[in-house]
Protein backbone atom coordinates (compact mmCIF):
# COMPACT_ATOMS: atom_id res chain seq x y z
CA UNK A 1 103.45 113.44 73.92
CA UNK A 2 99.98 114.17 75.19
CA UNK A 3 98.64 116.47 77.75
CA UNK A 4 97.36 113.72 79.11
CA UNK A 5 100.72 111.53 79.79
CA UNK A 6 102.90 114.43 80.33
CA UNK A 7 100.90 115.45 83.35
CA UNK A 8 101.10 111.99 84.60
CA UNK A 9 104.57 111.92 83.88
CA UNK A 10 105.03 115.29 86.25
CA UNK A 11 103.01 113.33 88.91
CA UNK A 12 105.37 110.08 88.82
CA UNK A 13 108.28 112.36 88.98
CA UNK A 14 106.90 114.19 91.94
CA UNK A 15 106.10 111.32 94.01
CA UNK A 16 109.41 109.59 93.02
CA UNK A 17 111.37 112.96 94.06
CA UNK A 18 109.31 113.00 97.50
CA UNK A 19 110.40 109.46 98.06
CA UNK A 20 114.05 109.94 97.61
CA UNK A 21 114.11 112.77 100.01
CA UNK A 22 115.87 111.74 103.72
CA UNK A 23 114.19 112.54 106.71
CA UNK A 24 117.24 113.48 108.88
CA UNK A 25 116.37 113.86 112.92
CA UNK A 26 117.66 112.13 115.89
CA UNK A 27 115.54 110.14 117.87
CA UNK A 28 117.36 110.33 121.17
CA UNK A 29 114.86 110.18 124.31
CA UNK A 30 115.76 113.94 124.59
CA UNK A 31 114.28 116.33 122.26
CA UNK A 32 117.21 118.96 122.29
CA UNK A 33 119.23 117.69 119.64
CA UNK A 34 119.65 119.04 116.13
CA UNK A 35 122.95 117.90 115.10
CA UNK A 36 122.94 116.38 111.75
CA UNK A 37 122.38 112.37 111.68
CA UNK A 38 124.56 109.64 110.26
CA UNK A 39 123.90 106.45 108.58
CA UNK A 40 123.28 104.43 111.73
CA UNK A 41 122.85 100.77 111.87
CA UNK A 42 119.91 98.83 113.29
CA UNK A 43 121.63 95.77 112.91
CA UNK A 44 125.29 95.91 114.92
CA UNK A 45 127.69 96.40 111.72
CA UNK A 46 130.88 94.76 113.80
CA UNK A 47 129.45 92.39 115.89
CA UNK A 48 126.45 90.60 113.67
CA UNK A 49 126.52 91.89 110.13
CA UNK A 50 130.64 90.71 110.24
CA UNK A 51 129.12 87.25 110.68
CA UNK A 52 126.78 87.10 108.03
CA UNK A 53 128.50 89.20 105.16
CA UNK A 54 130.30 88.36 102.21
CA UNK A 55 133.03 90.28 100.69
CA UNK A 56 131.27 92.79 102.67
CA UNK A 57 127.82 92.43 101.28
CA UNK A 58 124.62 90.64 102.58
CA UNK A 59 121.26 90.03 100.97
CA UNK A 60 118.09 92.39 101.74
CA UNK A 61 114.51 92.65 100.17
CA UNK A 62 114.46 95.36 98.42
CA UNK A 63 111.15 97.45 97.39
CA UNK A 64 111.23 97.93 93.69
CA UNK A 65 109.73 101.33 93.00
CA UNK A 66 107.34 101.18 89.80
CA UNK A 67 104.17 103.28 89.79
CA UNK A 68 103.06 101.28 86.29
CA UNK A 69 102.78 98.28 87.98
CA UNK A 70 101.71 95.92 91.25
CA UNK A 71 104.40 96.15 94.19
CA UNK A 72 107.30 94.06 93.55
CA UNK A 73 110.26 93.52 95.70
CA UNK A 74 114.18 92.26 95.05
CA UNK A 75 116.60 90.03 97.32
CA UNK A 76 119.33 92.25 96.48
CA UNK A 77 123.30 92.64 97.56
CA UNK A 78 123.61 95.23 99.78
CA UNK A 79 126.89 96.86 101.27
CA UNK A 80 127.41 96.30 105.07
CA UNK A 81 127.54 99.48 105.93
CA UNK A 82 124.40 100.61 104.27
CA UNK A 83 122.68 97.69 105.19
CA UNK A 84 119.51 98.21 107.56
CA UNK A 85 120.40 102.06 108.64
CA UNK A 86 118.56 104.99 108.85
CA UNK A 87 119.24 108.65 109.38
CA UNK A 88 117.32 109.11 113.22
CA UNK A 89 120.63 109.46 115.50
CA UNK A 90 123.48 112.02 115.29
CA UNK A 91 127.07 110.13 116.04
CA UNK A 92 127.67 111.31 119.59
CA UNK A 93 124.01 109.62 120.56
CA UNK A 94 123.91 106.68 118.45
CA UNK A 95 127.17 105.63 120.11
CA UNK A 96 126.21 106.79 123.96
CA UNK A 97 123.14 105.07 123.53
CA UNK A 98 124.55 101.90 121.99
CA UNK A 99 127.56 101.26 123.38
CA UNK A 100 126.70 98.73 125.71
CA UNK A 101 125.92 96.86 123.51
CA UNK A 102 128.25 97.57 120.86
CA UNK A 103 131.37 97.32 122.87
CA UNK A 104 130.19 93.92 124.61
CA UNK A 105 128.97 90.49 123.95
CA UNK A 106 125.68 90.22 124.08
CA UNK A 107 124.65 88.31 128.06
CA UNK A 108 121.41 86.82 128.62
CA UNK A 109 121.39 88.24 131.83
CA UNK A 110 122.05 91.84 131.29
CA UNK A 111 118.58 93.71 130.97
CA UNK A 112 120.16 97.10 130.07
CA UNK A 113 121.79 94.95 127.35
CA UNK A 114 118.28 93.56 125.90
CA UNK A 115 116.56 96.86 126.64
CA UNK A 116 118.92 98.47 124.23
CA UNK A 117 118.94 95.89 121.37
CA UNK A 118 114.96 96.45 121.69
CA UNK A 119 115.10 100.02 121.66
CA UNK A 120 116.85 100.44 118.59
CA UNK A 121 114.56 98.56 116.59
CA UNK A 122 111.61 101.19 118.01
CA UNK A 123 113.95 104.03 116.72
CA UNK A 124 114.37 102.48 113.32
CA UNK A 125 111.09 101.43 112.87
CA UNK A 126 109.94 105.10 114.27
CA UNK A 127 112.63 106.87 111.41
CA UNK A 128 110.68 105.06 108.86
CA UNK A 129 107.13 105.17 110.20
CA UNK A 130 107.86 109.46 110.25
CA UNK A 131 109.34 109.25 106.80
CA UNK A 132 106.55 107.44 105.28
CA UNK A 133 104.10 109.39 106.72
CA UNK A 134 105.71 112.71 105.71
CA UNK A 135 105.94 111.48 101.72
CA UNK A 136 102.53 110.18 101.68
CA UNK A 137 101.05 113.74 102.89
CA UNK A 138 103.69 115.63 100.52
CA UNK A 139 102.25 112.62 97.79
CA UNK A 140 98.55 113.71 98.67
CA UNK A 141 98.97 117.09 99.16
CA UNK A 142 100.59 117.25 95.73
CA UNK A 143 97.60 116.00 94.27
CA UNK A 144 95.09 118.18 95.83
CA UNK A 145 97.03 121.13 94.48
CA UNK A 146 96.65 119.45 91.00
CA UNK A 147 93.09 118.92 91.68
CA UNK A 148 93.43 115.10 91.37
CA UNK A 149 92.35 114.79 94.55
CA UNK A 150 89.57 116.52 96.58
CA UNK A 151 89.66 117.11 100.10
CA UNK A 152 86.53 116.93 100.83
CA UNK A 153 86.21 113.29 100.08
CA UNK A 154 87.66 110.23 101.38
CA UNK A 155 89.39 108.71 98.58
CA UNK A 156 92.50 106.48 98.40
CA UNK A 157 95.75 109.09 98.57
CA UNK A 158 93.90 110.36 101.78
CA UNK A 159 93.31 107.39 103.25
CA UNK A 160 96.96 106.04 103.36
CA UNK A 161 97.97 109.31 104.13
CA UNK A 162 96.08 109.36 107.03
CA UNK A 163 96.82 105.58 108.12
CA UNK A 164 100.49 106.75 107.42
CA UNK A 165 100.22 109.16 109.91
CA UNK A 166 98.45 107.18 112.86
CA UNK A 167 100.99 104.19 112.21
CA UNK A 168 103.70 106.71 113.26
CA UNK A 169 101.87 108.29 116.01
CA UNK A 170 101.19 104.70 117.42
CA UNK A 171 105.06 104.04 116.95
CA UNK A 172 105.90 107.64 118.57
CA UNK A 173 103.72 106.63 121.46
CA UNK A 174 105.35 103.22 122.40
CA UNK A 175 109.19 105.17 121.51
CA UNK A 176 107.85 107.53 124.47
CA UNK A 177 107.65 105.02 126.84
CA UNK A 178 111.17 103.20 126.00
CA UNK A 179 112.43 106.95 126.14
CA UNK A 180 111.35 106.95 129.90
CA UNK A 181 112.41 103.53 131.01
CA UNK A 182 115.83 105.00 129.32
CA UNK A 183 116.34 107.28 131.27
CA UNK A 184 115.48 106.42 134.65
CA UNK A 185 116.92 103.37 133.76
CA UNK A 186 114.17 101.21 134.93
CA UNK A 187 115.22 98.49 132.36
CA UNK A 188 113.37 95.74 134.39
CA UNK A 189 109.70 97.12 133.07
CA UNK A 190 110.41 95.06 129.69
CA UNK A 191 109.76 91.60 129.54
CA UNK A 192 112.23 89.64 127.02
CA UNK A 193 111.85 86.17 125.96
CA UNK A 194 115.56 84.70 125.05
CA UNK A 195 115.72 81.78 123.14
CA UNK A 196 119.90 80.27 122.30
CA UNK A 197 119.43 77.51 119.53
CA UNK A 198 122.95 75.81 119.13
CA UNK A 199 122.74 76.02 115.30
CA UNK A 200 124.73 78.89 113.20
CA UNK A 201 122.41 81.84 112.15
CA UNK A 202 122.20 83.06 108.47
CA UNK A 203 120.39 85.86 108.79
CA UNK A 204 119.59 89.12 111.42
CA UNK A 205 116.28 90.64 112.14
CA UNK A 206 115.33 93.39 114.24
CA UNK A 207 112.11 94.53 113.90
CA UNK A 208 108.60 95.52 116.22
CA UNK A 209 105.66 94.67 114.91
CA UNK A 210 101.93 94.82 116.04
CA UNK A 211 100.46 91.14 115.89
CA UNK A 212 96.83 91.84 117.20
CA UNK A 213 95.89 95.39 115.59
CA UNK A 214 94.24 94.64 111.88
CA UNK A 215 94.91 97.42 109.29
CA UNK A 216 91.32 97.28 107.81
CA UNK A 217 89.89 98.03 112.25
CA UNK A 218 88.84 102.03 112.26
CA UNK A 219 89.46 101.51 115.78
CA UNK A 220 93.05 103.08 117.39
CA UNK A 221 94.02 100.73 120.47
CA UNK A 222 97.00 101.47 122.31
CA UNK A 223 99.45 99.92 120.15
CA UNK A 224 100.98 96.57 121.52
CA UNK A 225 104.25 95.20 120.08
CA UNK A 226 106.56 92.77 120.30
CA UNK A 227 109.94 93.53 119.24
CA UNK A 228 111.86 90.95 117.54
CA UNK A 229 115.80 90.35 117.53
CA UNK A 230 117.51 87.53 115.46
CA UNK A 231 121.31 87.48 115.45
CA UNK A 232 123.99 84.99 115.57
CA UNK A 233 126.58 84.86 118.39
CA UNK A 234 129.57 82.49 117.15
CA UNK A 235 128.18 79.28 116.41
CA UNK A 236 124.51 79.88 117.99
CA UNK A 237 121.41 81.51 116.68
CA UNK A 238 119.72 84.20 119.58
CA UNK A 239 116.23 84.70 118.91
CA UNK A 240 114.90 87.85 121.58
CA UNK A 241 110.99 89.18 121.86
CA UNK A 242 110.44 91.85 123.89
CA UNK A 243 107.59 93.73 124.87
CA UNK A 244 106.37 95.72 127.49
CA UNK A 245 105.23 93.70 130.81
CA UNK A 246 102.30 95.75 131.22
CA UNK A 247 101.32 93.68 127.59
CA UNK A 248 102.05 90.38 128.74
CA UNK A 249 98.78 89.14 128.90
CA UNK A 250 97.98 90.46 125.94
CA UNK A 251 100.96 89.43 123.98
CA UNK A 252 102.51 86.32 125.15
CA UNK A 253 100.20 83.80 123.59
CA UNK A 254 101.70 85.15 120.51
CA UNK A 255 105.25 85.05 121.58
CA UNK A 256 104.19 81.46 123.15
CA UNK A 257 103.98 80.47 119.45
CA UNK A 258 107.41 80.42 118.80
CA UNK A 259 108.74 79.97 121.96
CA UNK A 260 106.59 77.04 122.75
CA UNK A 261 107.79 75.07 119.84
CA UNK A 262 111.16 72.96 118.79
CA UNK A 263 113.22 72.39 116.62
CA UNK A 264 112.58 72.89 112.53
CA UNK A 265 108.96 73.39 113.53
CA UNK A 266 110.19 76.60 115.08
CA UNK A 267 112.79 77.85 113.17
CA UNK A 268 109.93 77.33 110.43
CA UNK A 269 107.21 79.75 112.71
CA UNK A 270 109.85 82.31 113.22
CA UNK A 271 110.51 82.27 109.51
CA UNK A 272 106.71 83.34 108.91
CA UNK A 273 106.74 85.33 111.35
CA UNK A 274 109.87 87.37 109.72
CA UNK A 275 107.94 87.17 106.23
CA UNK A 276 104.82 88.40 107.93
CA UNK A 277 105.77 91.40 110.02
CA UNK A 278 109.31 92.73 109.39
CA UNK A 279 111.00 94.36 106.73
CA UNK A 280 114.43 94.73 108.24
CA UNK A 281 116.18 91.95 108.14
CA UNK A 282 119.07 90.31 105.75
CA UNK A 283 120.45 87.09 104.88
CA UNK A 284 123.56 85.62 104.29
CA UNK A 285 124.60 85.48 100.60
CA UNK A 286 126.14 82.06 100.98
CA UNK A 287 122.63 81.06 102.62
CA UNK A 288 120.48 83.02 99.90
CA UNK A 289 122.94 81.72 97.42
CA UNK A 290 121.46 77.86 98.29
CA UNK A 291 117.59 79.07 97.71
CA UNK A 292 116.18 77.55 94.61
CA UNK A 293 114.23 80.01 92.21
CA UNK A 294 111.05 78.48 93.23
CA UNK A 295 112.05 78.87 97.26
CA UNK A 296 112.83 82.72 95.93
CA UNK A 297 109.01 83.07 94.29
CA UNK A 298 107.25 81.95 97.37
CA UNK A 299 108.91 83.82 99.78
CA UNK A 300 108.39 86.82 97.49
CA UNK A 301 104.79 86.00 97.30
CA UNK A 302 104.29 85.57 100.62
CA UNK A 303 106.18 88.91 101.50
CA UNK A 304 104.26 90.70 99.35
CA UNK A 305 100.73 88.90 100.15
CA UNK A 306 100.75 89.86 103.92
CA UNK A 307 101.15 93.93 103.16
CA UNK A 308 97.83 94.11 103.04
CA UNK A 309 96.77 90.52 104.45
CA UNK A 310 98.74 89.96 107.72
CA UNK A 311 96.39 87.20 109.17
CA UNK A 312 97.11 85.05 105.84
CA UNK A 313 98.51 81.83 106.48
CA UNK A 314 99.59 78.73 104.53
CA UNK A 315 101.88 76.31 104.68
CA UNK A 316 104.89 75.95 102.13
CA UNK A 317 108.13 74.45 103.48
CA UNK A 318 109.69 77.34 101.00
CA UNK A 319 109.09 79.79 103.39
CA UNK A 320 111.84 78.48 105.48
CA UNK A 321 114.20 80.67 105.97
CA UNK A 322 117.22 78.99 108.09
């Protein structure tokens, strides 16, 4: 072997150790606890993932990790209870935070109810903002100490590095304000859009994503999200965006979208919308089971298109999702 290819060989292995490390802390809106985290779900195990599993698996997209070649991801099986949880909450806070929700059918009318459901997606999507951010610096620094990268210069490792870094930061900021509506339980300051479509649900989503910011802007606006929630409650599919009502102007044309529109059409935007912006979500493997190969490549195109192009836009009646 050559100098050459074993030193990229150490590299891979580096970067592919970095990645497999956990990033263990809990997220609870009060920084005094360092009890070790658990495995908690984003997605309620019981009360949705029950619904959509079979012999106690769903389906996920799953990143396939391969530095020789472009990005590729995998609609995989994936145990219910590993499916869609991350190490940010210690047991005794993931279930005094949750319980509400997790003891109780989800009501309309309950805004502690739809606060909560939001606020869990922040703290997952917070857990894996952090984590990326931490293995991208490790990544880079790694590579300046190998002198494969200089400092001094603003080349690729640095860059996603640093956008790493200000996508969690954004993240940490909007977690801070959920963290204070917590706990002075002033529930009320988030606006949520509920939408019941009597038609069963095959898949679960709960995700926040940033519709206006673009990823190639140098400028840092105060990050604006929308939180999205897709779950099935018996024989009905519950579709819930939240955001903050101090954002409303800002961010209801784009909830408007979805809301605004019936039937297939919008079970058709959501489904973009889901390919688009969110990574956490799963489907039903008697549902995925019914996608053609062809159905399969486009939504994998798609998925993997709007990484790095999340205005991009076409229509393909494979993207359906429902």
């Amino acid at each position: 072997m050559s100098k050459d290819k074993k030193f990229m060989n150490e590299l891979k292995s580096l970067i592919y150790t970095q990645l497999s490390k956990k990033y263990n802390k809990c997220l609870w809106p009060k920084p005094d606890c360092t009890k070790d985290c658990i495995n908690a779900h984003s997605i309620q195990n019981r009360q949705i993932l029950d619904q959509l599993a079979s012999n106690n698996h769903v389906v996920m997209a799953v990143a396939k990790q391969n530095l020789d070649t472009e990005p590729k991801i995998e609609f995989k099986k994936v145990g219910r209870n590993k499916a869609t949880t991350f190490t940010g909450l210690c047991s005794e806070h993931d279930s005094q935070l949750f319980r509400p929700i997790d003891i109780n059918k989800f009501d309309s009318s309950n805004e502690e109810q739809k606060f909560l459901i939001a606020y869990r997606s922040v703290l997952r999507e917070l857990h894996t903002r952090i984590k990326k951010a931490i293995d991208s610096q490790n990544i880079y620094q790694e590579f300046v100490n190998k002198k494969q990268c200089d400092p001094k210069n603003m080349d690729r490792p640095m860059l996603e590095a640093t956008m790493a870094i200000a996508n969690a930061i954004d993240l940490y900021k909007y977690k801070y304000v959920y963290d204070h509506i917590y706990n002075s339980n002033s529930f009320t300051k988030i606006e949520h859009e509920c939408i019941r479509i009597e038609r069963n649900c095959p898949l679960a989503v709960s995700s926040p994503f940033d519709p206006i910011k673009s990823i190639i802007s140098l400028k840092r606006p105060e990050p604006k999200f929308i939180v999205l929630n897709v779950f099935p409650q018996k024989k009905d599919t519950i579709i819930l965006l939240s955001y903050l009502r101090d954002h409303q102007k800002d961010l209801r044309p784009y909830a408007n979208e979805i809301i605004n529109a019936s039937g297939e059409y919008q079970l058709y935007l959501l489904s973009k919308t889901i390919l688009r912006y969110c990574e956490n979500f799963v489907i039903s493997p008697q549902h995925f089971n019914l996608f053609s190969q062809q159905k399969i490549d486009a939504i994998k195109k798609f998925y993997l298109a709007t990484v790095t192009q999340l205005d991009l836009d076409q229509n393909d009646e494979n993207l359906m999702l429902f």
